[in-house]
Protein backbone atom coordinates (compact mmCIF):
# COMPACT_ATOMS: atom_id res chain seq x y z
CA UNK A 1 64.91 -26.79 13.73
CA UNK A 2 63.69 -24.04 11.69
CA UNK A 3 60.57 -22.76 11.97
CA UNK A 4 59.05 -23.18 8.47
CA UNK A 5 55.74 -20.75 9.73
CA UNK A 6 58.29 -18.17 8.96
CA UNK A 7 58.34 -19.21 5.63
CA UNK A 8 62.06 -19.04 5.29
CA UNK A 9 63.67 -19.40 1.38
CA UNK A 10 63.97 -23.55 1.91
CA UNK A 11 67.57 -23.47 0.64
CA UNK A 12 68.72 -20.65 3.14
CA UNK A 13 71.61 -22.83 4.27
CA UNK A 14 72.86 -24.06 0.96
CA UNK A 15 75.99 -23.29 -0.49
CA UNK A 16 74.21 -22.90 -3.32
CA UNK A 17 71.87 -20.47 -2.07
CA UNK A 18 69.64 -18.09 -3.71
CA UNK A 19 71.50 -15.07 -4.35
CA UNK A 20 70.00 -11.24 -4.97
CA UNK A 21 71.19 -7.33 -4.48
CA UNK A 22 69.32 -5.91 -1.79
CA UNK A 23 69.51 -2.45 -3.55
CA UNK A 24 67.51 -4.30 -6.14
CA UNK A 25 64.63 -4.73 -3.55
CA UNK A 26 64.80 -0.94 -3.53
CA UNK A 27 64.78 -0.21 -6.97
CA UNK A 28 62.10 -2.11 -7.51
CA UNK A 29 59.90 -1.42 -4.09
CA UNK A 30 60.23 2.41 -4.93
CA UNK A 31 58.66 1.74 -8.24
CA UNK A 32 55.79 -0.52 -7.17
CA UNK A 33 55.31 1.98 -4.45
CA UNK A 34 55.20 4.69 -7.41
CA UNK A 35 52.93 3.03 -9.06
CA UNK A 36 50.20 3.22 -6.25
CA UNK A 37 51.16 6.66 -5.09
CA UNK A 38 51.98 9.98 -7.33
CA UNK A 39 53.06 11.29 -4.42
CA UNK A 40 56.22 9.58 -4.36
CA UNK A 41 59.54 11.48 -5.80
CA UNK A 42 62.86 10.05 -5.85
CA UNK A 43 66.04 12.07 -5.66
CA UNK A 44 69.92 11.23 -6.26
CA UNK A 45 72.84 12.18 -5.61
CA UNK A 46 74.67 11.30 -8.73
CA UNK A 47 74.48 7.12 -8.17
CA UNK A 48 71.37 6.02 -10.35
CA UNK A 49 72.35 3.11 -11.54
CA UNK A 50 74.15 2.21 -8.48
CA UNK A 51 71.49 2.83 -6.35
CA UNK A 52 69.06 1.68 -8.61
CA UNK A 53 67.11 4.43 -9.07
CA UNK A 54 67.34 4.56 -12.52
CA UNK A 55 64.35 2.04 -12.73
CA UNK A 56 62.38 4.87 -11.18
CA UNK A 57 63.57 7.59 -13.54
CA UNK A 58 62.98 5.74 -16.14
CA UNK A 59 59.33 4.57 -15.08
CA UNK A 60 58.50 8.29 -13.74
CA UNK A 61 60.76 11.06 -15.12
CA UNK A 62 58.65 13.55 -13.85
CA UNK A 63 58.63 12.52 -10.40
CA UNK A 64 62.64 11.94 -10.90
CA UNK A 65 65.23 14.63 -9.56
CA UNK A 66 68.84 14.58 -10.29
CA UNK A 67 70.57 16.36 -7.65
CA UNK A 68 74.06 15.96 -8.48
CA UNK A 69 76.86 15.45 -6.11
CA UNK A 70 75.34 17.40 -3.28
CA UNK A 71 74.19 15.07 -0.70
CA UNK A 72 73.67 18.23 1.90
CA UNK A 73 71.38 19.44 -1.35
CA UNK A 74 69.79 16.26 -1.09
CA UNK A 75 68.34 15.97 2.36
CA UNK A 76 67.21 19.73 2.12
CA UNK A 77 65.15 19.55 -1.18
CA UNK A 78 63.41 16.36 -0.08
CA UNK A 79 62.13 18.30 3.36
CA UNK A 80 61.06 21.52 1.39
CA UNK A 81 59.47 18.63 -0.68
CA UNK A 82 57.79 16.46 2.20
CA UNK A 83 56.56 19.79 4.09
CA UNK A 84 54.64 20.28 1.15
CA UNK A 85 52.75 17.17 0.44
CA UNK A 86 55.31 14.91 -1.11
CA UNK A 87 56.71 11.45 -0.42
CA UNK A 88 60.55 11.67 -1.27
CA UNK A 89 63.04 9.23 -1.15
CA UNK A 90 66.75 10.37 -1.35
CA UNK A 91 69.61 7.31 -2.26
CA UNK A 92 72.70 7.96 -1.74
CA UNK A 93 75.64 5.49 -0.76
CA UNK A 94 75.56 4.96 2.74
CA UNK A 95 78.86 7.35 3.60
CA UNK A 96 77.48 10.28 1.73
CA UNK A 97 73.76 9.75 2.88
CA UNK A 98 73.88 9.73 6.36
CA UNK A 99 77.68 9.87 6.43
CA UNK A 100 78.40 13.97 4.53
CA UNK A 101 74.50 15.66 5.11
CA UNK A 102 73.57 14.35 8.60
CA UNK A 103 73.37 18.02 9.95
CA UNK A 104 71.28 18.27 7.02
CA UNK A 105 68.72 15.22 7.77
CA UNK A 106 69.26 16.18 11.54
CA UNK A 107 67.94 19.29 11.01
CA UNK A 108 65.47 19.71 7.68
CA UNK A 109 64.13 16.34 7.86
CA UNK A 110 64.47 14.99 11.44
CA UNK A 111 63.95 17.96 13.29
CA UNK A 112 60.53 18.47 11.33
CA UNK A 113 59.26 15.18 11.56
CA UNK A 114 59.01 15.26 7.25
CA UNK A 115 58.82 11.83 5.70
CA UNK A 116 62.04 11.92 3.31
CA UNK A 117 62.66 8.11 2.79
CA UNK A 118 66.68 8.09 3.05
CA UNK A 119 68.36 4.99 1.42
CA UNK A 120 72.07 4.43 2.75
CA UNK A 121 73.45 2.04 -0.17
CA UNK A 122 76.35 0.38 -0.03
CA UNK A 123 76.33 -0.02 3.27
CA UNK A 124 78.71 -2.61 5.35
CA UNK A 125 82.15 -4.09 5.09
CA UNK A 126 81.00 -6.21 1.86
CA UNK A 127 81.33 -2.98 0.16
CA UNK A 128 84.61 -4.81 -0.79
CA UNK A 129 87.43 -2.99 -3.16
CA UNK A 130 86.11 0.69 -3.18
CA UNK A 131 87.85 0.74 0.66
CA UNK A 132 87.66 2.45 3.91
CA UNK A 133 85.79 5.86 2.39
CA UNK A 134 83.27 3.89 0.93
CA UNK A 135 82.34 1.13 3.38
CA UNK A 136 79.86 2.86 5.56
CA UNK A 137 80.25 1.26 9.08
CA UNK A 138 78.64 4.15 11.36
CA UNK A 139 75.12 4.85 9.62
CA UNK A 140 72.97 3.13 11.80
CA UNK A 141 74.98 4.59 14.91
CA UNK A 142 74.16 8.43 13.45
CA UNK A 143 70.49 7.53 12.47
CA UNK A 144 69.36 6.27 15.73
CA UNK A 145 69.91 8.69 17.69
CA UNK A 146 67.98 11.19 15.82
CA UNK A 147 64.55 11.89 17.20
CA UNK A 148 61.74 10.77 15.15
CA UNK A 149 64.22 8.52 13.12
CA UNK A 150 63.07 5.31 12.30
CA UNK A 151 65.98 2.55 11.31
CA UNK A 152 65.72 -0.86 9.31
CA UNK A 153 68.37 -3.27 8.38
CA UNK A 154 66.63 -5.32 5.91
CA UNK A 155 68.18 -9.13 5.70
CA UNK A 156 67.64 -9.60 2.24
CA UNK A 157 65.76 -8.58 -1.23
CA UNK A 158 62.72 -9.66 -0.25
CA UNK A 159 62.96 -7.65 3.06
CA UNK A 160 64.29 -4.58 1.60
CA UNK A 161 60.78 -4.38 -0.88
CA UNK A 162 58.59 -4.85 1.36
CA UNK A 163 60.22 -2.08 3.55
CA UNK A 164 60.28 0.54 0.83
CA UNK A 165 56.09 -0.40 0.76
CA UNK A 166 55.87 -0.41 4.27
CA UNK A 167 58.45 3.11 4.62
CA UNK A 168 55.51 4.75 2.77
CA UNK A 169 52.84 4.38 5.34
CA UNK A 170 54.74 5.89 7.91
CA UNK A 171 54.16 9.46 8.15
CA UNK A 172 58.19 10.34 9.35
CA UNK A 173 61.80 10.29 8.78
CA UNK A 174 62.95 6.32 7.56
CA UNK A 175 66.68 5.18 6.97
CA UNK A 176 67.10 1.95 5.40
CA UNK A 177 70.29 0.78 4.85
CA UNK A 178 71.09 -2.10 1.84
CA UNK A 179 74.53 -3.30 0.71
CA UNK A 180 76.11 -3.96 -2.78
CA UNK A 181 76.39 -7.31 -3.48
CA UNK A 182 74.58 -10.21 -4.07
CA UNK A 183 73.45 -11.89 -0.65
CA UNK A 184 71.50 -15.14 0.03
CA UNK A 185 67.31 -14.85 -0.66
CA UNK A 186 66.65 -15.77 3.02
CA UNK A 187 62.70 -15.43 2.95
CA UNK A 188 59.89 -15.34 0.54
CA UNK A 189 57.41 -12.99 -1.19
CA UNK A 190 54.78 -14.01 1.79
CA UNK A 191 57.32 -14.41 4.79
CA UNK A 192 55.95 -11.68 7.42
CA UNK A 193 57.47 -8.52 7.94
CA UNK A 194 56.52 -5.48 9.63
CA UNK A 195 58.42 -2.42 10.66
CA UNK A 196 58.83 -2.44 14.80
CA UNK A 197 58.09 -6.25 15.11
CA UNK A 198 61.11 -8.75 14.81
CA UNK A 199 60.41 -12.22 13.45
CA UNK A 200 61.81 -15.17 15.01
CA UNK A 201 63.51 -17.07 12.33
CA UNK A 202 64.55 -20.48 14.31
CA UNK A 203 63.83 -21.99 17.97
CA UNK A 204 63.70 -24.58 19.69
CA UNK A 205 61.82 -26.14 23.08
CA UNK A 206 65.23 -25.37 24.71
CA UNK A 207 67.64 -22.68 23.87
CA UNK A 208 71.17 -22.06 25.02
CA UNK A 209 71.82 -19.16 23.24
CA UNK A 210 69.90 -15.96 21.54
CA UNK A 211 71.33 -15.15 18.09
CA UNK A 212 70.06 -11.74 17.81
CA UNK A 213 70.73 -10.34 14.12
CA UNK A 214 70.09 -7.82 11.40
CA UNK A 215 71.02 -7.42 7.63
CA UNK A 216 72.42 -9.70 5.48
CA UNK A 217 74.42 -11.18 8.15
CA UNK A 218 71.75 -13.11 9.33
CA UNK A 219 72.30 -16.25 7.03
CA UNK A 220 75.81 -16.95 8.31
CA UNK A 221 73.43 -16.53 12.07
CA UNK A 222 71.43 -19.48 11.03
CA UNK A 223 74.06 -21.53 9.52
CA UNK A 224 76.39 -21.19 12.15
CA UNK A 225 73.31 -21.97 14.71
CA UNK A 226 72.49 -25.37 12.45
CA UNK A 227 76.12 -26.00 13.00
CA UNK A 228 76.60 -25.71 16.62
CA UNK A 229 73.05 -27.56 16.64
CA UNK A 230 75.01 -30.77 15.48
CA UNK A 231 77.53 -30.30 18.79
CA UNK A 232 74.58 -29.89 21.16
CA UNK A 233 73.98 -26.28 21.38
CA UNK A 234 70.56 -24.83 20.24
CA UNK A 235 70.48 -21.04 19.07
CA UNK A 236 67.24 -19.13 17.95
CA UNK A 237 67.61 -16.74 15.80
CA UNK A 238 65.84 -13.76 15.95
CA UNK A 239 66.05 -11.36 12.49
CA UNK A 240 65.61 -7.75 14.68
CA UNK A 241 65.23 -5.58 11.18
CA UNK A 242 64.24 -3.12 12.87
CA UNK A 243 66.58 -1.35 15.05
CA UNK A 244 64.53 1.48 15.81
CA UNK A 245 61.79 1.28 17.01
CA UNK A 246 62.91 -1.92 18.45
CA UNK A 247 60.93 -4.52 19.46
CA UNK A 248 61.79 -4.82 22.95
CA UNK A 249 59.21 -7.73 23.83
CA UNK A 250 60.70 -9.96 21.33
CA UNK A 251 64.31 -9.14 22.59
CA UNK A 252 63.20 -9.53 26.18
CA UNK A 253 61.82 -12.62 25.56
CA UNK A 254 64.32 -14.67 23.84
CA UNK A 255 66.88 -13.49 26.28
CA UNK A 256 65.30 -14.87 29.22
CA UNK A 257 64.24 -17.85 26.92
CA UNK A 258 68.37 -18.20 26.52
CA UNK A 259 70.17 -16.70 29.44
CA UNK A 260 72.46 -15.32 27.39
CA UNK A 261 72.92 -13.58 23.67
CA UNK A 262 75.08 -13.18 21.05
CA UNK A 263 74.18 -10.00 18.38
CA UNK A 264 75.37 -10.29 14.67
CA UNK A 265 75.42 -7.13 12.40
CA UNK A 266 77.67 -5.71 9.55
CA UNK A 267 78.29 -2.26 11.17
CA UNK A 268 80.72 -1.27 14.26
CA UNK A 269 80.23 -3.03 17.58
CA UNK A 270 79.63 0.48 19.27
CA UNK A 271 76.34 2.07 18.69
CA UNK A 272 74.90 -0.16 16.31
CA UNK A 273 71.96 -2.96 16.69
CA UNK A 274 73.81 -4.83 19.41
CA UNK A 275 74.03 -1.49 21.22
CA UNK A 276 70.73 -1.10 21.38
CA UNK A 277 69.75 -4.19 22.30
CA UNK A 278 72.48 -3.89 25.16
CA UNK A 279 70.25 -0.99 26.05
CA UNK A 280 67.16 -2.62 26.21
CA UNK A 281 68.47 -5.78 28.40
CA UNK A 282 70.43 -3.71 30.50
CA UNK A 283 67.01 -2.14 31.54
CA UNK A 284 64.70 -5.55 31.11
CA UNK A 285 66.65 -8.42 31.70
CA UNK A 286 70.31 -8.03 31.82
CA UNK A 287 72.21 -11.36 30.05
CA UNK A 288 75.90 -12.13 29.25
CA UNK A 289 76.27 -11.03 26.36
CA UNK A 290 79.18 -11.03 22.81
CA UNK A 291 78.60 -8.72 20.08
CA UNK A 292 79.33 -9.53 16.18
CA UNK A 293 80.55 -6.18 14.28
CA UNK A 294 83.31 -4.54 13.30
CA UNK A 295 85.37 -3.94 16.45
CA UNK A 296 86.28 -0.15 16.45
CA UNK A 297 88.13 -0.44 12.84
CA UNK A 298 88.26 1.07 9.95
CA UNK A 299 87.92 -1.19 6.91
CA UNK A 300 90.08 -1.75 3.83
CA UNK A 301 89.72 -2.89 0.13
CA UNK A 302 89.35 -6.95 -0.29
CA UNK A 303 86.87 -8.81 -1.85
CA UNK A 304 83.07 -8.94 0.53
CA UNK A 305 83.66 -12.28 1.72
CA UNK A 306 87.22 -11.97 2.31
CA UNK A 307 86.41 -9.01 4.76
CA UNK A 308 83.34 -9.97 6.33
CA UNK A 309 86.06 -12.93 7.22
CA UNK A 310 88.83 -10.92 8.55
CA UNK A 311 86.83 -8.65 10.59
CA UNK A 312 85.12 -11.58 12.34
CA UNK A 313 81.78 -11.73 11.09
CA UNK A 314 81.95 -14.96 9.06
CA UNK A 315 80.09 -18.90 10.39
CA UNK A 316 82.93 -19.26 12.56
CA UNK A 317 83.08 -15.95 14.54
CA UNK A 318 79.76 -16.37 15.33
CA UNK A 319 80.33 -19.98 16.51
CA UNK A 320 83.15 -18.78 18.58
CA UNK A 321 80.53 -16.14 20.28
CA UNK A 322 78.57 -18.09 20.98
CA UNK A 323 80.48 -20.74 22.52
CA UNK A 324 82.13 -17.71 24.58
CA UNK A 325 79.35 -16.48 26.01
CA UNK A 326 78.47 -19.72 27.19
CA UNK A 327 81.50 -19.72 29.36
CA UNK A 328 80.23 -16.75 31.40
């Protein structure tokens, strides 16, 4: 069953779920955030409104910087910024921002430990009609890899917010990366979240399989572990935001808990979350394990759910891991 000390949005697995933009939670985290700190600046690559930093330009004009479209520009102002006392945070979509300036952000931001904020919108398959050379599908592989780099995957609005607040705090590089459409509300204003510690979202006294997920994905995770619940097989799910640092403890543990783990995440299979965690249990506890993702492809217009379907990240892919992985 779920476990309700997680505080988890009570209709996360109804069709008629609550739905929000995750680049909302950004908009309107960087602003809060703004609010308590003048130190904060935001910077854009030409996508305001689509990025929703608009909200903070129109809150803070002075603290706003319109950059153009010069992403390399982007990444280098914000470290001359950061070196100097500032707190920026650059938005970008997702394929321009890591995708055209990571030598930039490798070397101005990264390199000097700075804390430049960079938010990767529009991020994932669900990106839908714009196509291939605007669905970002390598940004979390080229962010954490980088040194001083940390990475979050938020699952929802709520998440997203409180990561912008939290993003602050941390005295280094962050990427977050949100999508652009409306995705289920799966927790609350006072579910827990905390960069570097993963939150177990369901569980149960025995477990067949570890559901190991980040994003947005993570509702279809839960539904399709309710489902296979009803046919005998218990899944926890564990919501692993943050893919760098990881929590290794929490990984560890829920794959010995299972035996054996299935990771869900709307980014390619290789060098993404599941990587990672194939990294860590590889070292800790090595498992059987099936990964969720976009298998080595590049993507194509369609509408979000229509892709996240076709590239086999929907209820019943995940089912289908699941019950793989138990054959091995």
């Amino acid at each position: 069953m779920l476990n309700k000390s997680q505080n988890l949005n009570p209709k996360v697995l109804d069709k008629d779920a609550e739905l929000a933009y995750t680049r909302d939670g950004y908009g309107k985290g960087v602003v809060e955030a703004g609010e308590k700190d003048d130190r904060i600046v935001v910077l854009c690559a030409d996508l305001a409104e689509s990025t929703r930093s608009h909200w903070f330009k129109e809150k803070f004009p002075e603290r706003y910087i319109e950059i153009g479209v010069a992403e390399q520009n982007l990444a280098t102002v914000a470290s001359g910024m950061a070196a100097y006392g500032k707190i920026p945070f650059i938005s970008s979509y997702a394929v321009f921002s890591p995708g055209r300036n990571n030598e930039q952000i490798r070397t101005t931001i990264s390199l000097n430990n700075v804390p430049v904020k960079i938010m990767g919108a529009h991020a994932g398959i669900s990106v839908g009609p714009d196509g291939a050379t605007h669905q970002a599908l390598e940004d979390i592989a080229l962010m954490r890899v980088q040194p001083n780099m940390t990475v979050l995957a938020p699952c929802d609005f709520e998440e997203t917010k409180k990561a912008i607040h939290q993003a602050v705090r941390l005295e280094k590089p962050v990427y977050i990366r949100f999508g652009r459409e409306k995705t289920p509300v799966i927790t609350t204003e006072s579910s827990p979240f905390n960069i570097g510690k993963a939150n177990l979202l369901r569980d149960s006294e025995k477990v067949d399989v570890a559901i190991i997920s980040c994003g947005p994905l993570t509702q279809k995770a839960l539904i399709a572990a309710e489902e296979l619940s009803k046919d005998g097989i218990e899944c926890s799910v564990l919501n692993n935001h943050t893919i760098k640092p990881m929590d290794e403890a929490a990984v560890i543990e829920v794959a010995k808990k299972a035996g054996k783990v299935v990771t869900v995440e709307e980014h390619q299979v290789n060098g993404g979350m599941g990587s990672a965690v194939a990294e860590v249990l590889s070292k800790n506890n090595p498992v059987a394990m099936e990964f969720i993702g976009v298998q080595d492809k590049f993507g194509q217009s369609g509408e979000p759910d229509e892709l996240i379907e076709h590239y086999g990240m929907g209820v019943d892919s995940i089912k289908k891991a699941v019950e793989k992985v138990l054959k091995r």
